[in-house]
PDB file of N, CA and C in Angstrom:
ATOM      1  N   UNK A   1     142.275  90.534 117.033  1.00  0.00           N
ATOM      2  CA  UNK A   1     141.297  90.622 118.111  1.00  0.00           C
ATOM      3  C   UNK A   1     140.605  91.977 118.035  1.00  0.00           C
ATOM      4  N   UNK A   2     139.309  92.023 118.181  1.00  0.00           N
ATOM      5  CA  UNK A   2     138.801  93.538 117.605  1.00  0.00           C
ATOM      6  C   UNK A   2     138.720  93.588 119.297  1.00  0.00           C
ATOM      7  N   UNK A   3     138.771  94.966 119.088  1.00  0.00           N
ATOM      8  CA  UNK A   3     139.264  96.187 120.466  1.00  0.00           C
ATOM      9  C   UNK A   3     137.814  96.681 120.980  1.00  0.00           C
ATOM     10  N   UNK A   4     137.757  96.587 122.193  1.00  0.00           N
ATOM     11  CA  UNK A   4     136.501  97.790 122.368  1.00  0.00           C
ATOM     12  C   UNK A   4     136.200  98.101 123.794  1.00  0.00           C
ATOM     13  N   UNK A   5     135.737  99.809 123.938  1.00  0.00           N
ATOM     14  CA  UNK A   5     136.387 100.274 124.893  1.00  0.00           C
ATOM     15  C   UNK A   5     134.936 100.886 125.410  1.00  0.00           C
ATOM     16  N   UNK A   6     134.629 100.770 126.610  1.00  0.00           N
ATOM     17  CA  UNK A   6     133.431 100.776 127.323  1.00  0.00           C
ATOM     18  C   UNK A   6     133.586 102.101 128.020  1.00  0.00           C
ATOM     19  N   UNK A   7     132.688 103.013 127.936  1.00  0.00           N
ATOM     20  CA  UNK A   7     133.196 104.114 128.732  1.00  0.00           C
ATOM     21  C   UNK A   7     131.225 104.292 129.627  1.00  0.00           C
ATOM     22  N   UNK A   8     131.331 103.799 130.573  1.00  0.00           N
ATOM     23  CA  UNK A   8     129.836 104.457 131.612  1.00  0.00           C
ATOM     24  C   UNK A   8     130.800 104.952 133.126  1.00  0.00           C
ATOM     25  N   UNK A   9     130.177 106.121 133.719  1.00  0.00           N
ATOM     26  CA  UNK A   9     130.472 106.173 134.904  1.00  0.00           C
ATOM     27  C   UNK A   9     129.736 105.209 136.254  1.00  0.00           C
ATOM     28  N   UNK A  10     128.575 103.961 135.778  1.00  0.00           N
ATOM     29  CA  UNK A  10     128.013 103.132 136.573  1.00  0.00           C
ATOM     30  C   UNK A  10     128.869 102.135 136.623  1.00  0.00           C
ATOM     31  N   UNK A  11     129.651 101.592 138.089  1.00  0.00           N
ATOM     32  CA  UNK A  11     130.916 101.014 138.179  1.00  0.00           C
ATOM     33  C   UNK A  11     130.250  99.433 137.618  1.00  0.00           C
ATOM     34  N   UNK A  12     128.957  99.145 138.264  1.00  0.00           N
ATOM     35  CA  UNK A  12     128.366  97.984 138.024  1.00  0.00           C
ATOM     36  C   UNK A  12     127.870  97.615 137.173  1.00  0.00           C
ATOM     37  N   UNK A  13     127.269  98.554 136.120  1.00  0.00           N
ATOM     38  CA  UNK A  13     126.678  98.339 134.929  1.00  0.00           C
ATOM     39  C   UNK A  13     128.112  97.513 134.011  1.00  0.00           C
ATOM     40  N   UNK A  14     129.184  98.458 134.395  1.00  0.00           N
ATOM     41  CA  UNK A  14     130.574  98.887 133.482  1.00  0.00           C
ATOM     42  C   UNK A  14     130.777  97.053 133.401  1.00  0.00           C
ATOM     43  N   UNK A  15     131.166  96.766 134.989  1.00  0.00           N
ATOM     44  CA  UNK A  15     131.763  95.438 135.362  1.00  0.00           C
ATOM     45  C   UNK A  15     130.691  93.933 134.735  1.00  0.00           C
ATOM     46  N   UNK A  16     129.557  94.488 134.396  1.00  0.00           N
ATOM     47  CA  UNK A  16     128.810  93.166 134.196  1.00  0.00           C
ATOM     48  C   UNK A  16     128.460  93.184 132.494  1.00  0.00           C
ATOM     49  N   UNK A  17     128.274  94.463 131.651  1.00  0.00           N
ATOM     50  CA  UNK A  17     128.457  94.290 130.480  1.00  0.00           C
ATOM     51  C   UNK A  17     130.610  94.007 130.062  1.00  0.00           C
ATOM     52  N   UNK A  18     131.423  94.410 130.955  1.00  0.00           N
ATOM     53  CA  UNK A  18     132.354  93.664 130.400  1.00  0.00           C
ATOM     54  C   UNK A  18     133.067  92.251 130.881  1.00  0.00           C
ATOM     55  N   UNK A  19     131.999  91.466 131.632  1.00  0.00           N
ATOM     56  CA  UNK A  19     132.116  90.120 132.315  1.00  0.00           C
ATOM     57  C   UNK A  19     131.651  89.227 131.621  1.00  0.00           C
ATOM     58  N   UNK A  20     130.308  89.705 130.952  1.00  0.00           N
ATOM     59  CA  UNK A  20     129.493  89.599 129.880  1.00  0.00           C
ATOM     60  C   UNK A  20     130.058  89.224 128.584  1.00  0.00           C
ATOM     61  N   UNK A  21     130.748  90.677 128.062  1.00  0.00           N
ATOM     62  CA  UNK A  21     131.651  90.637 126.627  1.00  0.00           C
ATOM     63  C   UNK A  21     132.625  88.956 126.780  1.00  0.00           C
ATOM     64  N   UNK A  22     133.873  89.208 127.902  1.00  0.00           N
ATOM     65  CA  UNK A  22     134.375  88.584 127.924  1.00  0.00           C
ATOM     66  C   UNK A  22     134.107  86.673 127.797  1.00  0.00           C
ATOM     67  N   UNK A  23     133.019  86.775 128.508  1.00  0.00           N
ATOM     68  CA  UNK A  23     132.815  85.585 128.844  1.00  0.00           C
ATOM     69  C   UNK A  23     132.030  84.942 127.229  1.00  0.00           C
ATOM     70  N   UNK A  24     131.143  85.660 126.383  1.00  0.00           N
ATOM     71  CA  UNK A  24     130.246  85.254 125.438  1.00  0.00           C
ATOM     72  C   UNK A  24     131.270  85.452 124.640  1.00  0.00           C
ATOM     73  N   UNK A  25     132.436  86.031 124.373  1.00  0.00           N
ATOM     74  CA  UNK A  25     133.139  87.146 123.139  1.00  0.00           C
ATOM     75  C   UNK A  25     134.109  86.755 123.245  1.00  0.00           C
ATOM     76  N   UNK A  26     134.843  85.518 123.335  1.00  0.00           N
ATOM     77  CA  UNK A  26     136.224  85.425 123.924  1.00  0.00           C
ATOM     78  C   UNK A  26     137.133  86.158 122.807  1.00  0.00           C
ATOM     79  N   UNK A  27     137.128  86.977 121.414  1.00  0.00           N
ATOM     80  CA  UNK A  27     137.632  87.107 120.914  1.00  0.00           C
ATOM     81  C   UNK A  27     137.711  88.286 120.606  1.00  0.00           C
ATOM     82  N   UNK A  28     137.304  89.022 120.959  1.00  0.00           N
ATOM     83  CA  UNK A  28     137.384  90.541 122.168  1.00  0.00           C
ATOM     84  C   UNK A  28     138.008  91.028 122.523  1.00  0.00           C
ATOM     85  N   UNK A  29     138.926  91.840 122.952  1.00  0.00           N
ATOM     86  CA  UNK A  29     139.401  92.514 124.000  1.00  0.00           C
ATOM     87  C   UNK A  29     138.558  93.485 124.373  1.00  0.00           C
ATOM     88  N   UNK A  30     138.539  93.884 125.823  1.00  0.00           N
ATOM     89  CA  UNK A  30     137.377  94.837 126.436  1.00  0.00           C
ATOM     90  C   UNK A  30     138.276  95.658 127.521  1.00  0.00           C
ATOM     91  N   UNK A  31     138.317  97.117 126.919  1.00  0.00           N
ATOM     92  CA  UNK A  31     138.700  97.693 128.053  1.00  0.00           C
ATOM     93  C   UNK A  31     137.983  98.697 128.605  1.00  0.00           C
ATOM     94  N   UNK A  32     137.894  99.009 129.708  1.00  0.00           N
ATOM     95  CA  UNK A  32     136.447  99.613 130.631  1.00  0.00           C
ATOM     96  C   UNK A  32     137.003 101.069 131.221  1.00  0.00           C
ATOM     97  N   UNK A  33     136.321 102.247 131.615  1.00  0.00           N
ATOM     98  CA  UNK A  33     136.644 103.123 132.183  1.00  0.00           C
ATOM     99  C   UNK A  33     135.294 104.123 132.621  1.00  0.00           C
ATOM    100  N   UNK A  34     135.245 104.155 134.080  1.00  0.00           N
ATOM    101  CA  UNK A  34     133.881 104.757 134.601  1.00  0.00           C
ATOM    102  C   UNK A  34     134.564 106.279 134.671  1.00  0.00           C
ATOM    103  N   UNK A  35     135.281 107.281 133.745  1.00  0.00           N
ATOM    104  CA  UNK A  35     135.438 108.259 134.249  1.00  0.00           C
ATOM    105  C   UNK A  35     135.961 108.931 132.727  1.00  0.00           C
ATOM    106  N   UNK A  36     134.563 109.528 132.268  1.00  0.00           N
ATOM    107  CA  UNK A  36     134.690 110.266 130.580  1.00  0.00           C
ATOM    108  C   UNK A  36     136.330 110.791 130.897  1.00  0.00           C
ATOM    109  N   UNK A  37     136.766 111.427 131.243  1.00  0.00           N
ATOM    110  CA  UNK A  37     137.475 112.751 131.131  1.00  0.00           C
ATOM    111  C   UNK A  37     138.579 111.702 130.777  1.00  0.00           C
ATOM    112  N   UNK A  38     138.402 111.012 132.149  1.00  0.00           N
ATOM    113  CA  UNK A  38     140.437 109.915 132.104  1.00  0.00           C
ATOM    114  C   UNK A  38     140.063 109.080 130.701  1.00  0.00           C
ATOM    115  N   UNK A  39     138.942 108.711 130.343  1.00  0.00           N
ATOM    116  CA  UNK A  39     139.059 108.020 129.191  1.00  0.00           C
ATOM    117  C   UNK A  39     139.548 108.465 127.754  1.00  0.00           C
ATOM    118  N   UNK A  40     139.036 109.377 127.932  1.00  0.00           N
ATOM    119  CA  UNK A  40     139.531 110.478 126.653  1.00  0.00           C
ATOM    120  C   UNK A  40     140.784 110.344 125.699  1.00  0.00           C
ATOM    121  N   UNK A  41     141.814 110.237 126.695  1.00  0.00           N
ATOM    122  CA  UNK A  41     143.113 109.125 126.214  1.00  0.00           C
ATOM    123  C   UNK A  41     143.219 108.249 125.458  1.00  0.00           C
ATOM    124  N   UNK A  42     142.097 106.892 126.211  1.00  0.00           N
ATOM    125  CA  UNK A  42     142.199 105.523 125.626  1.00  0.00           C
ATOM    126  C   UNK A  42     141.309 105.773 123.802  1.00  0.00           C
ATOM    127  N   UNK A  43     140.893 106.879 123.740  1.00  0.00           N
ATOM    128  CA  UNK A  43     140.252 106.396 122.319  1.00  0.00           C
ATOM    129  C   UNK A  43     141.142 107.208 121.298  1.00  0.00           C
ATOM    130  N   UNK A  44     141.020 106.443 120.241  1.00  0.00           N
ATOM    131  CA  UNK A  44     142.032 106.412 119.343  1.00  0.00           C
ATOM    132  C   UNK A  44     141.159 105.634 118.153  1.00  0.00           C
ATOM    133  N   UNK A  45     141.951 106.224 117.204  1.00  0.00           N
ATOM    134  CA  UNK A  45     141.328 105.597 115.586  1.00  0.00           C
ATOM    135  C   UNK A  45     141.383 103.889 115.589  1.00  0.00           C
ATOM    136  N   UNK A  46     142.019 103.202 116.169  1.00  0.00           N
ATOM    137  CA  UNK A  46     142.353 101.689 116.071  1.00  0.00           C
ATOM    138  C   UNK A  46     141.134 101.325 116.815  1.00  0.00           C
ATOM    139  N   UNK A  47     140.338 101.495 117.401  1.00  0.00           N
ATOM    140  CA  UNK A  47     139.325 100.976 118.405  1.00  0.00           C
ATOM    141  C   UNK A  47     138.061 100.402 117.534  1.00  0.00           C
ATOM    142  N   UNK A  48     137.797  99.561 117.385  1.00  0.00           N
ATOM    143  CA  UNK A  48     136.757  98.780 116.421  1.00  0.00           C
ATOM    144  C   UNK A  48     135.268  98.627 116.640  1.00  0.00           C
ATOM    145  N   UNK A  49     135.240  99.364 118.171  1.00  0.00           N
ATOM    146  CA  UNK A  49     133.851  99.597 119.148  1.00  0.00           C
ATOM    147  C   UNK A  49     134.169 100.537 119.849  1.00  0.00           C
ATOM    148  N   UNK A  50     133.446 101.627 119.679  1.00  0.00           N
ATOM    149  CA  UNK A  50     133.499 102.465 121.244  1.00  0.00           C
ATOM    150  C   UNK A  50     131.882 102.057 121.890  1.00  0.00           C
ATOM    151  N   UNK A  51     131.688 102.084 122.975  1.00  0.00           N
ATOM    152  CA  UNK A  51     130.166 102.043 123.719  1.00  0.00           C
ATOM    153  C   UNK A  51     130.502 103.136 125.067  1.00  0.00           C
ATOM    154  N   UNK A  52     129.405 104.790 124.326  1.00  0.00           N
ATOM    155  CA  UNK A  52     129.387 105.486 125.817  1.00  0.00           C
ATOM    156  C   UNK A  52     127.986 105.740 126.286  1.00  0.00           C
ATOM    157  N   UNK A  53     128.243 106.095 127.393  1.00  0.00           N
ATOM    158  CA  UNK A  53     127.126 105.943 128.055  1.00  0.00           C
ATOM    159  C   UNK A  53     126.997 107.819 128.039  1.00  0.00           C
ATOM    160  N   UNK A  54     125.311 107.708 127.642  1.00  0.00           N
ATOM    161  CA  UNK A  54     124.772 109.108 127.500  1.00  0.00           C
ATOM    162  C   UNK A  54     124.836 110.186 128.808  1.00  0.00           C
ATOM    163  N   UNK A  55     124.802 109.865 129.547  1.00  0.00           N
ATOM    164  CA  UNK A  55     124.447 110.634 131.187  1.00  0.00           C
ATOM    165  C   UNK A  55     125.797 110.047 132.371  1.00  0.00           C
ATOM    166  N   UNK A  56     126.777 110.852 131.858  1.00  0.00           N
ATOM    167  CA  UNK A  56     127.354 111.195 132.668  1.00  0.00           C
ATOM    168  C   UNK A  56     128.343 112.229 133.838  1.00  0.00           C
ATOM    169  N   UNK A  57     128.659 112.172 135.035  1.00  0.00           N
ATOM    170  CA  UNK A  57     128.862 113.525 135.377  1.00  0.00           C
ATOM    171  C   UNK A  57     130.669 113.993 134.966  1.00  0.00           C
ATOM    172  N   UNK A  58     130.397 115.286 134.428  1.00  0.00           N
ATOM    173  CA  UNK A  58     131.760 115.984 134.257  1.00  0.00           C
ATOM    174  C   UNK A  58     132.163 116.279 132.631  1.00  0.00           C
ATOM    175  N   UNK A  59     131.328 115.030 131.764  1.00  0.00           N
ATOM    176  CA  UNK A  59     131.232 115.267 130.477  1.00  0.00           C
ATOM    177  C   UNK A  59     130.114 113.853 129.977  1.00  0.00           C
ATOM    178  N   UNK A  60     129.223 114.154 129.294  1.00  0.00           N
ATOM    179  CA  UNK A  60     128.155 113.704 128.995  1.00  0.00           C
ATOM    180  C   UNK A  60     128.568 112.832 127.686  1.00  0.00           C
ATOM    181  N   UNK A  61     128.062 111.674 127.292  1.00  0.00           N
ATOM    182  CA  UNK A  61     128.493 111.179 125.904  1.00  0.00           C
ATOM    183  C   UNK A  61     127.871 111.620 124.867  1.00  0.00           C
ATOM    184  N   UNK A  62     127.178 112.311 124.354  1.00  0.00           N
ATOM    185  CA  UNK A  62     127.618 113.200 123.411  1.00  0.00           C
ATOM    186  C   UNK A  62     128.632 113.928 123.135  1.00  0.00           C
ATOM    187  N   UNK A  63     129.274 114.412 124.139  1.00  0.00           N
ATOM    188  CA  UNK A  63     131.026 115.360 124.000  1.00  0.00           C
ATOM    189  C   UNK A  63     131.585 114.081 123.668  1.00  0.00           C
ATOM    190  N   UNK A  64     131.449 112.877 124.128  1.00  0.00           N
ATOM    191  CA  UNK A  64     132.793 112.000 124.370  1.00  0.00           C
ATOM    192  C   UNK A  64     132.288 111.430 122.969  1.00  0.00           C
ATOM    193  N   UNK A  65     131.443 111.204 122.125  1.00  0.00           N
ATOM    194  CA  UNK A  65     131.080 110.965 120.392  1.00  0.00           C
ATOM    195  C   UNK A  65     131.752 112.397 119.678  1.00  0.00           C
ATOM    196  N   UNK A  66     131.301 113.647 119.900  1.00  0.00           N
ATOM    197  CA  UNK A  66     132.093 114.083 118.938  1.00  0.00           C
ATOM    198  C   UNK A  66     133.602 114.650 119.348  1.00  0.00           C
ATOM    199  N   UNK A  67     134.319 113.858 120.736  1.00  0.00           N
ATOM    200  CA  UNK A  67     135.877 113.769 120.674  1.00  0.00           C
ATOM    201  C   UNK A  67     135.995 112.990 119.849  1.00  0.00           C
ATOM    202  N   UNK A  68     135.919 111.736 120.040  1.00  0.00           N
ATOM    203  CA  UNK A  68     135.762 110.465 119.240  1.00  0.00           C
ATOM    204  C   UNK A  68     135.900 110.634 117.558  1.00  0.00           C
ATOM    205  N   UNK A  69     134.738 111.194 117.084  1.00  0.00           N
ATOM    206  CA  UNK A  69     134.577 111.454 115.869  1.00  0.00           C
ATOM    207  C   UNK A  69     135.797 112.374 115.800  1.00  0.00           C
ATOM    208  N   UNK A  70     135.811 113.766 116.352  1.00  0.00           N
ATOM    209  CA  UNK A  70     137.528 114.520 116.139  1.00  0.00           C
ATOM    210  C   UNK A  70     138.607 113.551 116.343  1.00  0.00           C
ATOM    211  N   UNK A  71     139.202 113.029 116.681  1.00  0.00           N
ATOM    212  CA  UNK A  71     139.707 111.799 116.813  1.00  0.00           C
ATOM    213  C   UNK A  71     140.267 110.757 116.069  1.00  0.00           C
ATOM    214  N   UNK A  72     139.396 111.167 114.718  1.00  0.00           N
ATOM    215  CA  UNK A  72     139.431 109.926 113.956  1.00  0.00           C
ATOM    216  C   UNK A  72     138.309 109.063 113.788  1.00  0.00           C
ATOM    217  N   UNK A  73     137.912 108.570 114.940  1.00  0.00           N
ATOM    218  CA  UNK A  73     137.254 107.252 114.874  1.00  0.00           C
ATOM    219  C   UNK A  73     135.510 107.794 114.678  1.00  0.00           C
ATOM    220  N   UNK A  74     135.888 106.468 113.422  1.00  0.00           N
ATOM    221  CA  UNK A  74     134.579 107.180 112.698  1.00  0.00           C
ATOM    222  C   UNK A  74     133.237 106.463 113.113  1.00  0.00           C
ATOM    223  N   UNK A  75     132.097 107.219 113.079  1.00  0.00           N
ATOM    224  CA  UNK A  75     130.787 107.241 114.099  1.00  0.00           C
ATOM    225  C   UNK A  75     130.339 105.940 113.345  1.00  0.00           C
ATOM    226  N   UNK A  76     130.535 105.315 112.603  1.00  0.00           N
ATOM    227  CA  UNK A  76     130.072 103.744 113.056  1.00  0.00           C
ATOM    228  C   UNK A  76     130.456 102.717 113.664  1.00  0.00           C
ATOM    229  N   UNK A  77     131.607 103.373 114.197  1.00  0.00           N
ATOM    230  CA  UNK A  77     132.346 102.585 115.272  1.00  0.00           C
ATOM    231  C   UNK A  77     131.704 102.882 116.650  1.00  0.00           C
ATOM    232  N   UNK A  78     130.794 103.401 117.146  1.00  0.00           N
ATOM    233  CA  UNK A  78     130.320 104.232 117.791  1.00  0.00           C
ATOM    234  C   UNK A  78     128.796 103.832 118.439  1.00  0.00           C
ATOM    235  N   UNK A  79     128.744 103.302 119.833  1.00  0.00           N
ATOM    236  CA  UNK A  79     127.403 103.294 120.362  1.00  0.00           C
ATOM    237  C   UNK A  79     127.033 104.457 121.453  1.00  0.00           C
ATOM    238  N   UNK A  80     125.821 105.195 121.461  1.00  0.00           N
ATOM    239  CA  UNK A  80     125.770 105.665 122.260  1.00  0.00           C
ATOM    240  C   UNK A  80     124.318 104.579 123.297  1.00  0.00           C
ATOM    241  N   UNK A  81     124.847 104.676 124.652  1.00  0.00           N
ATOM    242  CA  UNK A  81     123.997 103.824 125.579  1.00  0.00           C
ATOM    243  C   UNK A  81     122.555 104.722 126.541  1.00  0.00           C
ATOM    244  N   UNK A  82     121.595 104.279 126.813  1.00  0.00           N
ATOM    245  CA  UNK A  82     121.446 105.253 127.786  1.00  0.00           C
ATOM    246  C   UNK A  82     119.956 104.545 128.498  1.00  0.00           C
ATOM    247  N   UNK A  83     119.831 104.921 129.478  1.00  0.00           N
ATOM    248  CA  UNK A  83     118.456 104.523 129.853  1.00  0.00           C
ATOM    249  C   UNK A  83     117.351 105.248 130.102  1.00  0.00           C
ATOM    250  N   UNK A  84     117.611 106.268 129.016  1.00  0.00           N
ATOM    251  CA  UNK A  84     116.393 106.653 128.349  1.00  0.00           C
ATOM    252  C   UNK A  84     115.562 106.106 127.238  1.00  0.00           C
ATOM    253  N   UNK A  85     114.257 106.547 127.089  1.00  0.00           N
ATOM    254  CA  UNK A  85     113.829 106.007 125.948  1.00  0.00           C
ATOM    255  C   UNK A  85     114.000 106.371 124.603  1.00  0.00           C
ATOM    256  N   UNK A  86     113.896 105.055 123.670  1.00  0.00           N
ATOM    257  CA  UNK A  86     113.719 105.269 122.246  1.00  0.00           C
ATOM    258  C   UNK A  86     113.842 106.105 121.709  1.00  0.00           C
ATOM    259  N   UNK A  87     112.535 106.792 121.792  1.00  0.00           N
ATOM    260  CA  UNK A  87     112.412 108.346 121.096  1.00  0.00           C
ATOM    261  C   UNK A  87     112.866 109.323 121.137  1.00  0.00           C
ATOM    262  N   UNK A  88     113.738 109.208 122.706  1.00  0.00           N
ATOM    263  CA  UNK A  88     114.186 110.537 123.070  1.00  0.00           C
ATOM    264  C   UNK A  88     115.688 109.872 122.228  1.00  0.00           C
ATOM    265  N   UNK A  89     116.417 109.090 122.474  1.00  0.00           N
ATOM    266  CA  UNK A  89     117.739 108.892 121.926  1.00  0.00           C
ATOM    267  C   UNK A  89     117.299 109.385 120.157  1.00  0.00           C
ATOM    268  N   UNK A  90     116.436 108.557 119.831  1.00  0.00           N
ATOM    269  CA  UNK A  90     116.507 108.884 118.007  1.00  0.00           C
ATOM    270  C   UNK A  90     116.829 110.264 117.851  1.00  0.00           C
ATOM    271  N   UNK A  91     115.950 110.588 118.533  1.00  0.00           N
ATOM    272  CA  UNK A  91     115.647 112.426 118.598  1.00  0.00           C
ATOM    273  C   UNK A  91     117.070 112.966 119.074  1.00  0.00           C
ATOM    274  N   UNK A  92     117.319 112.897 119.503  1.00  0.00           N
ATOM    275  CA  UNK A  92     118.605 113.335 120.260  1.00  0.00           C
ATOM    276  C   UNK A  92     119.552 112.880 119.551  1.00  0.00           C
ATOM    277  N   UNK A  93     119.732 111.667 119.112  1.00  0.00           N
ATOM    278  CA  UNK A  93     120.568 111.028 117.413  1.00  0.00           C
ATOM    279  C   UNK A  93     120.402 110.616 116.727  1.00  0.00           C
ATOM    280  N   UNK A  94     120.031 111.714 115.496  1.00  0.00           N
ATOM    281  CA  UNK A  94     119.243 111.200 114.199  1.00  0.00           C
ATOM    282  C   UNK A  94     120.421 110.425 113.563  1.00  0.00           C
ATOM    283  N   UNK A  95     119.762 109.467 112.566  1.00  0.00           N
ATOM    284  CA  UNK A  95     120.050 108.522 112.076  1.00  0.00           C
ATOM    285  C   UNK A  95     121.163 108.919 111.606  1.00  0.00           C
ATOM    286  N   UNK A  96     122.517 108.151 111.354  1.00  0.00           N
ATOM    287  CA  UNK A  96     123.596 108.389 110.716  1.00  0.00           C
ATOM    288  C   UNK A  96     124.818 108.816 112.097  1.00  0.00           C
ATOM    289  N   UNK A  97     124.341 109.847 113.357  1.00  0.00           N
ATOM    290  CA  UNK A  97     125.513 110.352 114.401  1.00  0.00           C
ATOM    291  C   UNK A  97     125.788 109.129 114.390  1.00  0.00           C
ATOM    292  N   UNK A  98     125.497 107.697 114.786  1.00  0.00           N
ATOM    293  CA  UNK A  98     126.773 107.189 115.069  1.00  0.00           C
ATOM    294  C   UNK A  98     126.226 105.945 114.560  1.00  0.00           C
ATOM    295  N   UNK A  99     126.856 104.243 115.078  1.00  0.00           N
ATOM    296  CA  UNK A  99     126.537 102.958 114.545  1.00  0.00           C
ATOM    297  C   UNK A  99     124.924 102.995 115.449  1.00  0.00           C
ATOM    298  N   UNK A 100     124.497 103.448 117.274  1.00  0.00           N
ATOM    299  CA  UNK A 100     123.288 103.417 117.062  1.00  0.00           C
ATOM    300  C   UNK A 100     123.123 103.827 118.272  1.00  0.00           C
ATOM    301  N   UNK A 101     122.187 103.646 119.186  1.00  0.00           N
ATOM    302  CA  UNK A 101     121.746 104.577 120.011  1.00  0.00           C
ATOM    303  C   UNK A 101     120.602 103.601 120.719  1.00  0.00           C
ATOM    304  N   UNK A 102     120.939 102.458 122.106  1.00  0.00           N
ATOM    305  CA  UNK A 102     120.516 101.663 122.459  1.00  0.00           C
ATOM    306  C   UNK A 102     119.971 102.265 124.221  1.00  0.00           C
ATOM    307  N   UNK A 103     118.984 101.326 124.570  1.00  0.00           N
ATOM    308  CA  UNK A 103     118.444 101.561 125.730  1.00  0.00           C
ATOM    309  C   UNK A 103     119.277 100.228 126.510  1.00  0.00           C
ATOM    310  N   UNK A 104     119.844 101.003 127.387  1.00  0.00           N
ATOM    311  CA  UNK A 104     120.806  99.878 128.142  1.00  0.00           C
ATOM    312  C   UNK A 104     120.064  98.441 129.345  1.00  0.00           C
ATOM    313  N   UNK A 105     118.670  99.030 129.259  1.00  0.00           N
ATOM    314  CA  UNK A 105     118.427  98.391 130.235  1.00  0.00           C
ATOM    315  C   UNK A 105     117.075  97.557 129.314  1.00  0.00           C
ATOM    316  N   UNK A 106     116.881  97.466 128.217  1.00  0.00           N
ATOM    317  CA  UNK A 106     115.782  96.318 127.506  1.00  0.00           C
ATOM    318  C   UNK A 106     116.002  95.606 127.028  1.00  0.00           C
ATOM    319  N   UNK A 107     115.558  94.152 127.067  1.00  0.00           N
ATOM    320  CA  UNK A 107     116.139  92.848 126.885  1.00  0.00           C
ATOM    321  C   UNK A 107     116.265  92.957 125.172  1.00  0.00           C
ATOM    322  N   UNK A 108     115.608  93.330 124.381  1.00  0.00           N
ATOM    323  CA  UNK A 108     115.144  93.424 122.934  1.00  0.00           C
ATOM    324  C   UNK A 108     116.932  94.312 122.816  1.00  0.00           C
ATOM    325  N   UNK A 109     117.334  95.407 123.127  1.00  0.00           N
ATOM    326  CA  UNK A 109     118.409  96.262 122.719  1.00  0.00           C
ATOM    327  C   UNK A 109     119.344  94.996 122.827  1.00  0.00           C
ATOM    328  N   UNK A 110     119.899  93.962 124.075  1.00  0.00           N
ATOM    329  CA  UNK A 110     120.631  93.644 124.385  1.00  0.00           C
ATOM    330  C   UNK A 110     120.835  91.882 123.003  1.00  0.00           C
ATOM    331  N   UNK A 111     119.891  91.926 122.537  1.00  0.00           N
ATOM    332  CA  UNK A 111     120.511  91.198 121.082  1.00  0.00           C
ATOM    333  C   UNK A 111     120.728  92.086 120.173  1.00  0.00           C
ATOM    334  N   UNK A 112     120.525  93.008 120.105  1.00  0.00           N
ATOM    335  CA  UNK A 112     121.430  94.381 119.230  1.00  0.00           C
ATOM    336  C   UNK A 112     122.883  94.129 119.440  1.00  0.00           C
ATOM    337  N   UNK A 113     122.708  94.736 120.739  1.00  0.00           N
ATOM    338  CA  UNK A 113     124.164  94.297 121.325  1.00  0.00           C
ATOM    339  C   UNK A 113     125.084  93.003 120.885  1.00  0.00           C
ATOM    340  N   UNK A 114     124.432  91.847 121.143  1.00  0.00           N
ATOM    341  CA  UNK A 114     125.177  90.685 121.081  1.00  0.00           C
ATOM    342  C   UNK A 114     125.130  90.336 119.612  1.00  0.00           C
ATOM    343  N   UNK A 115     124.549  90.831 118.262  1.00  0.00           N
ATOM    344  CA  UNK A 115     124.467  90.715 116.774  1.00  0.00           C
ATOM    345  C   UNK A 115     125.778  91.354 116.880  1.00  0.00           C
ATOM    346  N   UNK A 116     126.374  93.052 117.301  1.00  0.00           N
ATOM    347  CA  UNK A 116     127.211  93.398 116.785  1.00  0.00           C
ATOM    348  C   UNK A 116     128.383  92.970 117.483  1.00  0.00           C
ATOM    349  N   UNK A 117     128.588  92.715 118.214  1.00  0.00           N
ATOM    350  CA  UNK A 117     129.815  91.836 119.188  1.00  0.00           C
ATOM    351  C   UNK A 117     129.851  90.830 118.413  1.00  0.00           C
ATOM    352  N   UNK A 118     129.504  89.772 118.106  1.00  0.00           N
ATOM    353  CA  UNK A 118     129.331  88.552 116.831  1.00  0.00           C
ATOM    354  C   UNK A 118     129.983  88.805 115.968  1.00  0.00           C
ATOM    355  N   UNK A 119     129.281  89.929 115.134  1.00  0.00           N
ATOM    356  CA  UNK A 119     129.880  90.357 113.989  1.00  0.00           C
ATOM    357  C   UNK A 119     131.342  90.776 114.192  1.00  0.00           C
ATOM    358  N   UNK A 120     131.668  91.258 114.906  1.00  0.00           N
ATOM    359  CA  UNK A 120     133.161  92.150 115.571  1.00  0.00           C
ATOM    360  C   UNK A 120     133.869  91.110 116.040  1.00  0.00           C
ATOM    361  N   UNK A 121     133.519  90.147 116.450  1.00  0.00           N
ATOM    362  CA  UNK A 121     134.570  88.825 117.017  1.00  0.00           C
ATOM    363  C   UNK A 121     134.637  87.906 115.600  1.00  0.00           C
ATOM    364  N   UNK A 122     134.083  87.415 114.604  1.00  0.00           N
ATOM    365  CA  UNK A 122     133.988  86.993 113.454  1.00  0.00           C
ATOM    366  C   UNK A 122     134.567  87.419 112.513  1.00  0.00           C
ATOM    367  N   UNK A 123     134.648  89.039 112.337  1.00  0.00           N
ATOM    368  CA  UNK A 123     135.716  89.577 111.657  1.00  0.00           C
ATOM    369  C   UNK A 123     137.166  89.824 112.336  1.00  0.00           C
ATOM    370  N   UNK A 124     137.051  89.455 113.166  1.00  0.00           N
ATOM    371  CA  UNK A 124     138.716  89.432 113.943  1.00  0.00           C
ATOM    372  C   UNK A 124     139.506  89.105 113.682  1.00  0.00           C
TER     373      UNK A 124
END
């Protein structure tokens, strides 16, 4: 079952992309945490997805990508989320920091999303 561990501090965003996973992904496991710092723990080299969310308070996901990357777990395992735009994420993560760097809130990102969940439940 490939692993993957959701880290946004938006309790609602958190609960409906992993209601989402579950329900389309049954082959998944999804574990969720709205609070960078306590999450910090749950990541570990075995994790087959991380997804963090860029803007959050107390530690921002960029720190929580290069714990991650210190860590072990290597940056194509690795989404960073955010609802900013495009340009500013590219810019902010040139090609290669991690697997990719999505706008959480555009319908076009969210088959990004569901290509690599596919792929990750298929190789399971």
């Amino acid at each position: 079952m490939g692993k993957i561990l959701l880290i946004d501090d938006d309790k609602a965003f958190l609960k409906l992309l992993e209601e989402y996973v579950e329900e389309r992904f049954p082959g998944l496991e999804v574990l969720t945490c709205n609070d960078p710092i306590k999450c910090l723990v749950l990541i570990t080299d075995d994790l087959d997805l991380l997804l963090i969310d860029l803007e959050m308070p107390g530690l921002d996901g960029s720190k929580v990508l290069s714990y991650a990357v210190s860590r072990g777990l290597d940056k194509n395992r690795i989404i960073i989320l955010s609802a900013r735009e495009a340009d500013y994420l590219h810019e902010r993560f040139p090609m290669g920091s991690c697997l990719a760097v999505l706008n959480k809130f555009e319908r076009q990102q969210k088959k990004v999303l569901d290509m690599i969940f596919a792929a990750l439940e298929q190789k399971s």
